[in-house]
C-alpha atoms as a PDB file:
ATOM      1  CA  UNK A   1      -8.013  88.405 -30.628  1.00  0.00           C
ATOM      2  CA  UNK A   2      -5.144  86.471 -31.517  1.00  0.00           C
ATOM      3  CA  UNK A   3      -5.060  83.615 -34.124  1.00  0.00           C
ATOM      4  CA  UNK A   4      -4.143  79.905 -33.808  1.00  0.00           C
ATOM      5  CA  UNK A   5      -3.863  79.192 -37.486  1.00  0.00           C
ATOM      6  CA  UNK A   6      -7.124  77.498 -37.680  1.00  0.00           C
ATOM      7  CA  UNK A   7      -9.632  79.934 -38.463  1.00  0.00           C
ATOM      8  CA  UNK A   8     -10.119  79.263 -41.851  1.00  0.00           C
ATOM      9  CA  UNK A   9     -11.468  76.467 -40.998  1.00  0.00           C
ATOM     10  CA  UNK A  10     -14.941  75.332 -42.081  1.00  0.00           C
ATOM     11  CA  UNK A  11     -17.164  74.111 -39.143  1.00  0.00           C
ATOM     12  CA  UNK A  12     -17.503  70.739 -41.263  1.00  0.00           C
ATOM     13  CA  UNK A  13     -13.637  70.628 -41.370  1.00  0.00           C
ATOM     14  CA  UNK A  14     -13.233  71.443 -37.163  1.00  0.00           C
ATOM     15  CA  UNK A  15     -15.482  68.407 -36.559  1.00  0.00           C
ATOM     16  CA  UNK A  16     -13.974  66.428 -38.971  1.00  0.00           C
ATOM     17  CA  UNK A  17     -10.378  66.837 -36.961  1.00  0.00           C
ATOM     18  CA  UNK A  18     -12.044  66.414 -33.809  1.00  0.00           C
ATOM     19  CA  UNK A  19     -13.383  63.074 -34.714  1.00  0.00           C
ATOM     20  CA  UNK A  20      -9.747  62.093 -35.997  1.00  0.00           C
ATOM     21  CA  UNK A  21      -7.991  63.382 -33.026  1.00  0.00           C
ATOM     22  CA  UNK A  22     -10.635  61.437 -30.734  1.00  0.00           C
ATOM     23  CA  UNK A  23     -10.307  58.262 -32.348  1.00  0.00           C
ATOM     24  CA  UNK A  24      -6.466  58.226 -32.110  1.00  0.00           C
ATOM     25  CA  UNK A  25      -6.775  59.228 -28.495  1.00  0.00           C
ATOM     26  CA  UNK A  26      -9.029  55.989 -28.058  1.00  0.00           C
ATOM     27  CA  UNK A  27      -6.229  54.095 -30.076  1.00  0.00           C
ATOM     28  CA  UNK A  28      -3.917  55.090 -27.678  1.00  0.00           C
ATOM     29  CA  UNK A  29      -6.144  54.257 -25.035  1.00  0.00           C
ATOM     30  CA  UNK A  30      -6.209  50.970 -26.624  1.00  0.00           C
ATOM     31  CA  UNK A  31      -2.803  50.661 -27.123  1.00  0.00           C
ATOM     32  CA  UNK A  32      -2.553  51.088 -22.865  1.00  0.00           C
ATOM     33  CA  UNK A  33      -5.104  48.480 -22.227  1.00  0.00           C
ATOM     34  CA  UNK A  34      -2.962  45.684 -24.515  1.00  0.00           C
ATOM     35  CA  UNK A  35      -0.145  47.186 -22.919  1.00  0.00           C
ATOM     36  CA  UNK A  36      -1.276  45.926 -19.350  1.00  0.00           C
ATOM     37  CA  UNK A  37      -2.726  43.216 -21.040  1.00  0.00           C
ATOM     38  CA  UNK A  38       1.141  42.077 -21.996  1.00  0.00           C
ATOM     39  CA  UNK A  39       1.927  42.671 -18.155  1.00  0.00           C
ATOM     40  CA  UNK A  40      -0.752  40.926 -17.013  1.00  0.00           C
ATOM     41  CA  UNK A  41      -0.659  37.684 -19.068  1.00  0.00           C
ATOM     42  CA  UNK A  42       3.400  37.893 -18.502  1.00  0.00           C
ATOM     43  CA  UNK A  43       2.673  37.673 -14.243  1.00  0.00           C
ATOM     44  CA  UNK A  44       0.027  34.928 -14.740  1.00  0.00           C
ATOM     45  CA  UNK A  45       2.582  33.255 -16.665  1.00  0.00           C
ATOM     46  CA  UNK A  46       5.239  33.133 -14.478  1.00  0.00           C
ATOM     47  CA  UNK A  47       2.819  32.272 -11.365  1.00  0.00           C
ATOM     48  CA  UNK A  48       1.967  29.128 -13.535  1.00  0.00           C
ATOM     49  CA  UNK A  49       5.436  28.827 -14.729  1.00  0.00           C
ATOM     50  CA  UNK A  50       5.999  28.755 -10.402  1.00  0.00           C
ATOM     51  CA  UNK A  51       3.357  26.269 -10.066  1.00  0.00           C
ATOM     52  CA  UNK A  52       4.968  23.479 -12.506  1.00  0.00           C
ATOM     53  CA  UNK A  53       7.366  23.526 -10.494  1.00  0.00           C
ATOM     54  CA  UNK A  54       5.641  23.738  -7.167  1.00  0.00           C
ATOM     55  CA  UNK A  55       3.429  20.958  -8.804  1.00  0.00           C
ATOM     56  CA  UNK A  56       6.943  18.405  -9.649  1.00  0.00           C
ATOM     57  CA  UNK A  57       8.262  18.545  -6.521  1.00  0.00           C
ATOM     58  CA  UNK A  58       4.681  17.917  -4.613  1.00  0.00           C
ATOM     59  CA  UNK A  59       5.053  14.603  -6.734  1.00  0.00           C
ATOM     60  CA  UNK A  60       2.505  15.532  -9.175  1.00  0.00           C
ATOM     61  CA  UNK A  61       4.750  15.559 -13.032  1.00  0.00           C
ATOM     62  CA  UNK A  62       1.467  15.141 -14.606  1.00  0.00           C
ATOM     63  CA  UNK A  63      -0.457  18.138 -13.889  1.00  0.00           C
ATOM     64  CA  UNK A  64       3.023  19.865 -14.099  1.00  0.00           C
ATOM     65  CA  UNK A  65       4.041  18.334 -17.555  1.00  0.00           C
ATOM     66  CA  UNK A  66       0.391  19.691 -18.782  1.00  0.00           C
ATOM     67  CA  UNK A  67       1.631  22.742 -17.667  1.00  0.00           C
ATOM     68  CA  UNK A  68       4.760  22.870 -19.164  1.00  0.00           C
ATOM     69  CA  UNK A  69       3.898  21.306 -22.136  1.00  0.00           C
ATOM     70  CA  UNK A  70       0.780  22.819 -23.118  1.00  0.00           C
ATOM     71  CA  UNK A  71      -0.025  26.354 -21.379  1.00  0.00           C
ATOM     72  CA  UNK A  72       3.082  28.122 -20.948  1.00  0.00           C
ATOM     73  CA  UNK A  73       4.812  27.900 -24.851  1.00  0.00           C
ATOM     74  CA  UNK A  74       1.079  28.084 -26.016  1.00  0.00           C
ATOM     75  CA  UNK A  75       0.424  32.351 -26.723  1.00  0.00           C
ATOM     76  CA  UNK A  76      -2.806  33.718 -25.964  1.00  0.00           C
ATOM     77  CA  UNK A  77      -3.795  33.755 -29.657  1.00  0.00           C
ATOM     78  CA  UNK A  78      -3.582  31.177 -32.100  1.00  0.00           C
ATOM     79  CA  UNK A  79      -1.474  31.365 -34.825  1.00  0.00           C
ATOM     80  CA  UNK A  80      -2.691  33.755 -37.823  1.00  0.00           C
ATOM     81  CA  UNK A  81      -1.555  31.851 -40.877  1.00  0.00           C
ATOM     82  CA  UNK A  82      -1.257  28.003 -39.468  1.00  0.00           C
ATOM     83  CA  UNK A  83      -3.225  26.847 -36.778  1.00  0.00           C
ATOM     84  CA  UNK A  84      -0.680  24.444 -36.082  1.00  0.00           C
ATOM     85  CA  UNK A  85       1.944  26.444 -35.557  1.00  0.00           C
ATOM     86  CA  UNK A  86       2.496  27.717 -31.877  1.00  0.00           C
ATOM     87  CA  UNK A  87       0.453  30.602 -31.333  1.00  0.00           C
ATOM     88  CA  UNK A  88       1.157  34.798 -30.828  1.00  0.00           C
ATOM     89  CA  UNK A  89       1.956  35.725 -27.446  1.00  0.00           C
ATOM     90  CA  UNK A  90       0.684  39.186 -25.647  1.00  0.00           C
ATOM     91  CA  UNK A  91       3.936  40.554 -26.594  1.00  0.00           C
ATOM     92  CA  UNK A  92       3.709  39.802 -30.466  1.00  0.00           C
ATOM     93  CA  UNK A  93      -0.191  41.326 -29.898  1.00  0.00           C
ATOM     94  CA  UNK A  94       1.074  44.357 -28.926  1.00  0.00           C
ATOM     95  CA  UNK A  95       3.452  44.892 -31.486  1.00  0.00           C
ATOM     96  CA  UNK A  96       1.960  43.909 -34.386  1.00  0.00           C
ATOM     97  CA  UNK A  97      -1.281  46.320 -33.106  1.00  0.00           C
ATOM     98  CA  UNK A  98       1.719  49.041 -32.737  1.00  0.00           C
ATOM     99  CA  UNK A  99       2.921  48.559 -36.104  1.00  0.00           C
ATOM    100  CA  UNK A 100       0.071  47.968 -38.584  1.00  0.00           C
ATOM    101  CA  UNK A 101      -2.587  49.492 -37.415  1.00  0.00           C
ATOM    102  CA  UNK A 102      -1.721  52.375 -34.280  1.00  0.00           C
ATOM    103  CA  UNK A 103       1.020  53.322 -36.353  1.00  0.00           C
ATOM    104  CA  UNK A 104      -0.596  53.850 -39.244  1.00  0.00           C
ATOM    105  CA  UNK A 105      -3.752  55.420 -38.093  1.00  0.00           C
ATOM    106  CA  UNK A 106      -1.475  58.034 -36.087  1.00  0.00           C
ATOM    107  CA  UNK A 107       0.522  59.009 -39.444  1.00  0.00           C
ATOM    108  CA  UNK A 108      -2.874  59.338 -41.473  1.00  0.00           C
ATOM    109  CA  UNK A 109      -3.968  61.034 -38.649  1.00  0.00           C
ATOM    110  CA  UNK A 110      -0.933  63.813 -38.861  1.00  0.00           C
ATOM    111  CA  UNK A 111      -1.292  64.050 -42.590  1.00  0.00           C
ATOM    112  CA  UNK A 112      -4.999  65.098 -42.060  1.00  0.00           C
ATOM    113  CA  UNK A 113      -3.756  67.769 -39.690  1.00  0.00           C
ATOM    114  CA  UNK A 114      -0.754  68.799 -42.380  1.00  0.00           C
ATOM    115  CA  UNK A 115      -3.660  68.974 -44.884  1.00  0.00           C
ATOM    116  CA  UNK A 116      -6.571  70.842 -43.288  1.00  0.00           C
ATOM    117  CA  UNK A 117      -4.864  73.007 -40.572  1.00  0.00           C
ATOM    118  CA  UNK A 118      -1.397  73.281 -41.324  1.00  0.00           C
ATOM    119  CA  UNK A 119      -0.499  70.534 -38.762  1.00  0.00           C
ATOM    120  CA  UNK A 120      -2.249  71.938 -35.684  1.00  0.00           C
ATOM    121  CA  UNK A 121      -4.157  69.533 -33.710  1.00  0.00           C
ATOM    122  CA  UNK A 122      -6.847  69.808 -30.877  1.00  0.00           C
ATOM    123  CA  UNK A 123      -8.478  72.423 -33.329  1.00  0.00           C
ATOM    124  CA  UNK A 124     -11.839  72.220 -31.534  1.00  0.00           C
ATOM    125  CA  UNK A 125     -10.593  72.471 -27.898  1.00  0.00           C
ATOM    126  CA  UNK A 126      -8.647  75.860 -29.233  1.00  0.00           C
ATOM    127  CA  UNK A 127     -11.247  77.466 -30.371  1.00  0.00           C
ATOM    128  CA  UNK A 128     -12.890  76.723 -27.338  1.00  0.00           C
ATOM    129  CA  UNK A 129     -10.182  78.003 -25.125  1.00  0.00           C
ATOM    130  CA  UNK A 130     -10.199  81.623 -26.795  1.00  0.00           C
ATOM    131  CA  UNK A 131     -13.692  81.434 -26.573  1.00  0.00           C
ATOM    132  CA  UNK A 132     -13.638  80.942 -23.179  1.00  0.00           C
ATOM    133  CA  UNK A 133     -10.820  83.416 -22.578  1.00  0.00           C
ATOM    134  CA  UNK A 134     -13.061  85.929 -25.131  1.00  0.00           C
ATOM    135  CA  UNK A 135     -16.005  85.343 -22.576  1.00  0.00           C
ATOM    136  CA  UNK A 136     -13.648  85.668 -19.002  1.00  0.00           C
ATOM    137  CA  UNK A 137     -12.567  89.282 -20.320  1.00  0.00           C
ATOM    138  CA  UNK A 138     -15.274  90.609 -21.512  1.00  0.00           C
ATOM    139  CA  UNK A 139     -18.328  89.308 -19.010  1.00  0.00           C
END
């Protein structure tokens, strides 16, 4: 049977991976829902950004200056450090999710992986796959 580097692995130390690995793969699932999220609130945006206008020349500046003035330079967050300040829009979201926390969860996540298996990931699923292969040539 051949090796993947892993099998000095305690069981203890396989699961422990495997939880890692499956919590960055739900952080990157996460990072594709605020993804669309950004595309999403960017459309809506400009469809309201088409209705002010719409809206001023159908004679009504009112509804079209609330518009304009207070939905489309608002963000879809308020403001972290002063609520007074305008506030974080989807594309400021995603980023600062990218680089504080998805970023840094993904390089803790390699380190682990460096540490305890000499960098190989998806240690579970490989052990799996030769068993599998073990059990397809021999049954």
């Amino acid at each position: 049977m051949v090796s993947d580097g892993t099998d000095g692995l305690t069981e203890a130390e396989r699961e422990a991976l495997h939880e890692v690995e499956l919590g960055i793969e739900h952080l990157h699932r996460a990072h594709g829902h605020l993804v669309s999220f950004h595309h999403s609130t960017g459309r809506a945006m400009d469809h309201l950004s088409a209705a002010e206008t719409m809206l001023r020349e159908a004679g009504h500046d009112e509804v079209a200056n609330r518009l304009r003035d207070e939905y489309l330079p608002q963000g879809v967050l308020p403001a972290c450090d002063d609520e007074s300040a305008a506030g974080r829009w989807s594309y400021d979201v995603l980023e600062t999710f990218q680089r504080t926390f998805l970023d840094d969860v993904v390089a803790f996540g390699d380190r682990v992986h460096d540490r305890l298996a000499d960098g190989r990931r998806h240690v579970a699923e490989r052990r799996q796959e030769r068993e599998w292969k073990r059990r397809a040539r021999s049954e």
